[in-house]
N, C-alpha and C. Protein backbone atom coordinates (compact mmCIF):
# COMPACT_ATOMS: atom_id res chain seq x y z
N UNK A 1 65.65 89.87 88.73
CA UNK A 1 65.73 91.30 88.89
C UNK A 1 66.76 91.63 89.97
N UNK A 2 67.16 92.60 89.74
CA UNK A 2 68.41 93.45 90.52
C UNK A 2 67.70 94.08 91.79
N UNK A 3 67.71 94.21 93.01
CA UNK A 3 67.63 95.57 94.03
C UNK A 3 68.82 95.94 94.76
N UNK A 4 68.88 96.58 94.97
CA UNK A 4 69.73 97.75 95.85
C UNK A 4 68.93 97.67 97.53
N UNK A 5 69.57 97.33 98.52
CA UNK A 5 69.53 97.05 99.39
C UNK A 5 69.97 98.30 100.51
N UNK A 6 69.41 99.11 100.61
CA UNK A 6 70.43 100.11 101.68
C UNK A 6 69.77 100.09 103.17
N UNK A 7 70.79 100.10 103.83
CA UNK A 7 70.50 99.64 105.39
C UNK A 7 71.00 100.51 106.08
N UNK A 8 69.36 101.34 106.64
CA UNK A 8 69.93 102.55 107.64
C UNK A 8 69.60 102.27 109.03
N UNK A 9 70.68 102.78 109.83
CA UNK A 9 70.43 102.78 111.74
C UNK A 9 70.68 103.93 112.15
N UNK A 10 70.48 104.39 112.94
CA UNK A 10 71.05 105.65 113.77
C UNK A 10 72.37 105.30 114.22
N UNK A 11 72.43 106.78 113.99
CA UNK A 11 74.26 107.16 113.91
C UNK A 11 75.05 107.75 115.20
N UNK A 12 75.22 107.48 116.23
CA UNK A 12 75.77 107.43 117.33
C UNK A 12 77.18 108.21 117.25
N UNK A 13 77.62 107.98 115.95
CA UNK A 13 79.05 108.68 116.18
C UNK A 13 80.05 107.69 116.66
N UNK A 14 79.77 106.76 117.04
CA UNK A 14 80.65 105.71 117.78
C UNK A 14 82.08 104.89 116.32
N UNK A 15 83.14 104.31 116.91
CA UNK A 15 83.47 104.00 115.79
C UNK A 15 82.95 102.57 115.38
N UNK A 16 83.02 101.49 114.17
CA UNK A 16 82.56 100.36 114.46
C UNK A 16 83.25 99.46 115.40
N UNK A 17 82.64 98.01 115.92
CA UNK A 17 83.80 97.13 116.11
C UNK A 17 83.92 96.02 115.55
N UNK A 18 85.57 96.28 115.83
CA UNK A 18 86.52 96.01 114.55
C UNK A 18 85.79 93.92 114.88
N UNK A 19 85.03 93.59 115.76
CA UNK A 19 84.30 92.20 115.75
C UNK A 19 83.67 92.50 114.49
N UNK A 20 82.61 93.27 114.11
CA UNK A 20 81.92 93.66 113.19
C UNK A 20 82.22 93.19 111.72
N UNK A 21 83.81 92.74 111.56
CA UNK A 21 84.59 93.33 109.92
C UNK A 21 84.69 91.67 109.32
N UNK A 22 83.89 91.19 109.67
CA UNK A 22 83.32 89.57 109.00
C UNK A 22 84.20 88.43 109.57
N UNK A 23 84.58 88.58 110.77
CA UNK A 23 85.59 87.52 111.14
C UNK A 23 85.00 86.93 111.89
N UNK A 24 83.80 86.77 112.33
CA UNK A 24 82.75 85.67 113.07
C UNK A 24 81.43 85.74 111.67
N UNK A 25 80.82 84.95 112.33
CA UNK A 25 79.83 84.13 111.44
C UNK A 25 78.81 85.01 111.91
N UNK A 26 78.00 85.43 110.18
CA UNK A 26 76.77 86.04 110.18
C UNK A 26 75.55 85.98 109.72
N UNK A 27 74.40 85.26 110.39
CA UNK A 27 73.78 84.36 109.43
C UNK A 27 72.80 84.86 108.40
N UNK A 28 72.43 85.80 108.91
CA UNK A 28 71.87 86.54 107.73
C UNK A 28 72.31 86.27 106.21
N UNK A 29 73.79 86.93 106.40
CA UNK A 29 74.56 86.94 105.10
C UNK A 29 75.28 85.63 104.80
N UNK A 30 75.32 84.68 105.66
CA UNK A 30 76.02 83.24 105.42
C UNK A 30 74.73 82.44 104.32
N UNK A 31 73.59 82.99 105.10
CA UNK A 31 72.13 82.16 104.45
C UNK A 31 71.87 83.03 102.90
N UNK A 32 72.60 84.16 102.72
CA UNK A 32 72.05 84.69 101.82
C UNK A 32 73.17 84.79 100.18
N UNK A 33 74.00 84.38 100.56
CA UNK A 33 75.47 84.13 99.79
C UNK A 33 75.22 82.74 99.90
N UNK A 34 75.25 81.94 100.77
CA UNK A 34 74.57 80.41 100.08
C UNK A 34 73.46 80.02 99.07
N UNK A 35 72.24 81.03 99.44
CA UNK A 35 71.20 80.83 98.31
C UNK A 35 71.52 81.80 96.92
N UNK A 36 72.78 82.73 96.95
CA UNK A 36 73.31 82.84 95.21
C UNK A 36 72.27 83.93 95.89
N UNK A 37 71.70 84.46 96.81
CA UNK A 37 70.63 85.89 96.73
C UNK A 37 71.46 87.36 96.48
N UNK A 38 72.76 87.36 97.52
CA UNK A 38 73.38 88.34 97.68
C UNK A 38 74.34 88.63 96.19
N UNK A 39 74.39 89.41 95.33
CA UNK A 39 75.43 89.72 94.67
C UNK A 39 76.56 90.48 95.13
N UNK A 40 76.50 91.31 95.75
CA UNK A 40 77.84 92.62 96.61
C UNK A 40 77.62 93.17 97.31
N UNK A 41 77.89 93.47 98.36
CA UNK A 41 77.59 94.71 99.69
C UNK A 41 78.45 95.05 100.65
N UNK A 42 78.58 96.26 101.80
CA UNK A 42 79.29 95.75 102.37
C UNK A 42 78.82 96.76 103.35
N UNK A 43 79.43 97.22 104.10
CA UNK A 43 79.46 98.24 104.88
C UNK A 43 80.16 99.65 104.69
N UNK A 44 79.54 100.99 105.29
CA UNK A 44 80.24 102.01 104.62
C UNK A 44 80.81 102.59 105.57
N UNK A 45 81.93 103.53 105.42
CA UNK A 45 82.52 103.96 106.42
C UNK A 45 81.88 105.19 107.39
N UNK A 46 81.93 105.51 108.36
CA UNK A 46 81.37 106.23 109.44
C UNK A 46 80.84 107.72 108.83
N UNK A 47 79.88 108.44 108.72
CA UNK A 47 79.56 109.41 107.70
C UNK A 47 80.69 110.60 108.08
N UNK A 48 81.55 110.56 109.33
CA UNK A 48 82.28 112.01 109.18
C UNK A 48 83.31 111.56 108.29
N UNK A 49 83.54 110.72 107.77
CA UNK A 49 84.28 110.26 106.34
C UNK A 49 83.81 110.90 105.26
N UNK A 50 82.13 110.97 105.08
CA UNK A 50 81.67 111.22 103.78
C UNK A 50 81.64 112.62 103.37
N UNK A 51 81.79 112.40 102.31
CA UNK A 51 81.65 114.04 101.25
C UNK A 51 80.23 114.05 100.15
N UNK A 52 79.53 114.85 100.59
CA UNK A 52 78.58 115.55 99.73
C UNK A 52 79.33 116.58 98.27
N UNK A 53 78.97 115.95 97.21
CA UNK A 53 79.48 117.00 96.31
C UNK A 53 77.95 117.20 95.68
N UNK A 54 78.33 118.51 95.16
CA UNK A 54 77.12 119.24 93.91
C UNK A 54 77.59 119.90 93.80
N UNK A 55 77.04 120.71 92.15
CA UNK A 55 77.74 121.35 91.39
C UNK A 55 76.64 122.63 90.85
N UNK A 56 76.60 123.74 91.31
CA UNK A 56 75.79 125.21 91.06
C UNK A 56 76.29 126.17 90.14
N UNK A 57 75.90 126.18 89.23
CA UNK A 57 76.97 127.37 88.45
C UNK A 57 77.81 127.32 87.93
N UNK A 58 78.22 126.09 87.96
CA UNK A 58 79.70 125.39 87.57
C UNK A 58 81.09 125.20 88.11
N UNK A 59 80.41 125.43 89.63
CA UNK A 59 80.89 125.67 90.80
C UNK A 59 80.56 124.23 91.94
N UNK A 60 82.32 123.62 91.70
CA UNK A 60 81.90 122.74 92.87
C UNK A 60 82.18 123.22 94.29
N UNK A 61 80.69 122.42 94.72
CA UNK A 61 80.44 122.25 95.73
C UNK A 61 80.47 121.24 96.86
N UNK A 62 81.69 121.42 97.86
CA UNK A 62 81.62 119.85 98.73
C UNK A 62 81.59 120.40 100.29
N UNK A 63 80.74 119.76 100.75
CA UNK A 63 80.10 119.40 102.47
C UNK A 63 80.84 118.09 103.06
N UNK A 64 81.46 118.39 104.17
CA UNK A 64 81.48 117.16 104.98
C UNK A 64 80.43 116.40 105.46
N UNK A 65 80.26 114.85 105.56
CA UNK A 65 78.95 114.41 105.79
C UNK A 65 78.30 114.00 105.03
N UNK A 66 77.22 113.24 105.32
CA UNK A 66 76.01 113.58 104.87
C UNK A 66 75.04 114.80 104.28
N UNK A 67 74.18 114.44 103.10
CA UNK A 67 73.56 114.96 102.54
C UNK A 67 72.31 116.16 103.16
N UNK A 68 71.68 115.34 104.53
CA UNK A 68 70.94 115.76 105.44
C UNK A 68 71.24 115.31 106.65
N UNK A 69 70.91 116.47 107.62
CA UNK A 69 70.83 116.61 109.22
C UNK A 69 69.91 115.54 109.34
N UNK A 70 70.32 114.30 109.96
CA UNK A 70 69.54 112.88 110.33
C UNK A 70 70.34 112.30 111.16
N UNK A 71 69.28 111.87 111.74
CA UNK A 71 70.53 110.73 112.84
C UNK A 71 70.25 109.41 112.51
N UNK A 72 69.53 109.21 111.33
CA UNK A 72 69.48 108.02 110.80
C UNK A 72 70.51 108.05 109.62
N UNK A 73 71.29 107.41 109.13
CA UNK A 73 72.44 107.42 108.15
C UNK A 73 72.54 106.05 107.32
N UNK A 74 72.56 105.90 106.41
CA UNK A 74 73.22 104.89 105.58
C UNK A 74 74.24 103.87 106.06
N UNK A 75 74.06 102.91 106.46
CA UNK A 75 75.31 102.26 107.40
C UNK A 75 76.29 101.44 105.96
N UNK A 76 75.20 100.48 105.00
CA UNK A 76 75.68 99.67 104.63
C UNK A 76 74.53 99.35 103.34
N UNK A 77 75.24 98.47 102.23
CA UNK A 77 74.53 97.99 101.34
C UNK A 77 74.43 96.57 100.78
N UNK A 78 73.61 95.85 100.32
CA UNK A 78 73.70 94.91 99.48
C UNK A 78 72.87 95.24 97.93
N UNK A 79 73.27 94.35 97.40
CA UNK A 79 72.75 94.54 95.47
C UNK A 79 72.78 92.33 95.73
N UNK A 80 71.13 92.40 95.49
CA UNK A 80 70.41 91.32 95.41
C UNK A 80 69.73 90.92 94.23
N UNK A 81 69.85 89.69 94.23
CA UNK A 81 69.36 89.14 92.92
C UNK A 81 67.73 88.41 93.35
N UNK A 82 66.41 88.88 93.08
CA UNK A 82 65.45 87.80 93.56
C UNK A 82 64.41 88.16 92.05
N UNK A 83 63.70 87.60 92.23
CA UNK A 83 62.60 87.44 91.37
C UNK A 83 61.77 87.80 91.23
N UNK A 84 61.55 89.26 92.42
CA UNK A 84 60.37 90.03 92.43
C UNK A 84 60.63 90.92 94.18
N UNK A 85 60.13 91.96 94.01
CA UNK A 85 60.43 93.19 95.07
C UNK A 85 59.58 92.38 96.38
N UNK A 86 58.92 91.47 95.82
CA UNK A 86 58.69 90.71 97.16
C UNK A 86 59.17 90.21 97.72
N UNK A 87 60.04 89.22 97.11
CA UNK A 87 60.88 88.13 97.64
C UNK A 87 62.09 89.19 98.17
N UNK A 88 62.67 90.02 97.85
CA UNK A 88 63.53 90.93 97.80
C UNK A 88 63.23 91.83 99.29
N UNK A 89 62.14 92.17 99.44
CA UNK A 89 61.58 92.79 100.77
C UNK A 89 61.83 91.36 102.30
N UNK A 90 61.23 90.36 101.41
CA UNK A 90 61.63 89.27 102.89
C UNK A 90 62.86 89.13 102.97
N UNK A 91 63.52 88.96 102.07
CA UNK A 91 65.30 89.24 102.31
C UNK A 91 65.52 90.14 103.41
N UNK A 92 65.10 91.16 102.76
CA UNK A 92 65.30 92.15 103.52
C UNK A 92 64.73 92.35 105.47
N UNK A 93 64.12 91.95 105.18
CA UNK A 93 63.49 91.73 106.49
C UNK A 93 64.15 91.02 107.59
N UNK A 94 64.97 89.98 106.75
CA UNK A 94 65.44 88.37 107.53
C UNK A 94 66.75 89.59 108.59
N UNK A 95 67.29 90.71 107.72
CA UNK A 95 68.58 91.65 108.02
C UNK A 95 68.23 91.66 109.53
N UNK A 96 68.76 91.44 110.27
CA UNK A 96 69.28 92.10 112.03
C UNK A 96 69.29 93.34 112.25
N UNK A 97 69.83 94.19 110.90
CA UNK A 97 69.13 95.71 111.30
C UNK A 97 67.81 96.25 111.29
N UNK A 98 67.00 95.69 110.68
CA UNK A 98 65.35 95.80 110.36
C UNK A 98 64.74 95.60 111.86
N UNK A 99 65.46 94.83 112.45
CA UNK A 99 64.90 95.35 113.88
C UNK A 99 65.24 96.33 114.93
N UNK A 100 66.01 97.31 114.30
CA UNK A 100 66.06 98.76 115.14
C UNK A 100 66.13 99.44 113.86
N UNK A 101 66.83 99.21 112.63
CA UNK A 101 66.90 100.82 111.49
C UNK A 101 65.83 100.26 110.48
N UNK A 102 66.14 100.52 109.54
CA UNK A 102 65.57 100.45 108.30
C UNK A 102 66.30 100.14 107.19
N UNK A 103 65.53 99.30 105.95
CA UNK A 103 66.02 98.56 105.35
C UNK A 103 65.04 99.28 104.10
N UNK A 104 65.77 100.07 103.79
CA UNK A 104 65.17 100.57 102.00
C UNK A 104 65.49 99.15 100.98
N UNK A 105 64.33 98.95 100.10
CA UNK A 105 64.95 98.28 99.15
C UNK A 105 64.38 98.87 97.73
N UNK A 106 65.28 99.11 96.39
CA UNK A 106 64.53 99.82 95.55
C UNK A 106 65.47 98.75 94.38
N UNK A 107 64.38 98.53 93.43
CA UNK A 107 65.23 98.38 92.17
C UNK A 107 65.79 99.29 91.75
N UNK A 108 67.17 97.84 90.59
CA UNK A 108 68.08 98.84 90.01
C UNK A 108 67.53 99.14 88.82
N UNK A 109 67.27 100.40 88.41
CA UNK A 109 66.93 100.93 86.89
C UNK A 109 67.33 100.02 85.85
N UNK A 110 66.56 99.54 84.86
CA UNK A 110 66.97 98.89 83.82
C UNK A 110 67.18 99.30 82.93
């Protein structure tokens, strides 16, 4: 089975660092791309990058940002391959962000 991995922290506003952009060793993701768990992920860019679109009337609609006033934000994703939302949750858990943000994990629709 497929999950969707999204990994939220609070959003500081800060920019990342550029240590951050996979050029040292990360074991989380070294242990998890070795066991064939990880299929794709990565990190997303800082939310005053992001655009909210929707469409009312037939009228688009676009917001800078985020969707909602939170200071918790979407940092980053993986799309995991395990064998059950269990095994998929300890994955999730093993993440370095799970100990200050949060680590949604939801299957992908079949």
């Amino acid at each position: 089975m497929k999950f969707m991995m999204l990994v939220c922290a609070e959003d500081d506003g800060s920019e990342p660092d550029d240590s951050e952009n996979g050029d040292e060793s990360f074991p989380w993701l070294d242990d998890v791309i070795a066991r064939g768990i990880r299929l794709d992920g990565d990190r997303l860019a800082p939310t005053r990058e992001a655009r909210t679109v929707a469409v009312r009337d037939g009228e688009m609609l676009v917001s800078d940002g985020p969707f909602a006033e939170t200071k918790e934000v979407i940092c980053g994703y993986d799309i995991l391959e395990c064998d059950s939302i269990e095994e998929a949750v300890r994955v999730a858990a093993a993440h370095p962000v799970a100990a200050f943000g949060r680590i949604e994990v939801r299957p992908i629709w079949k």
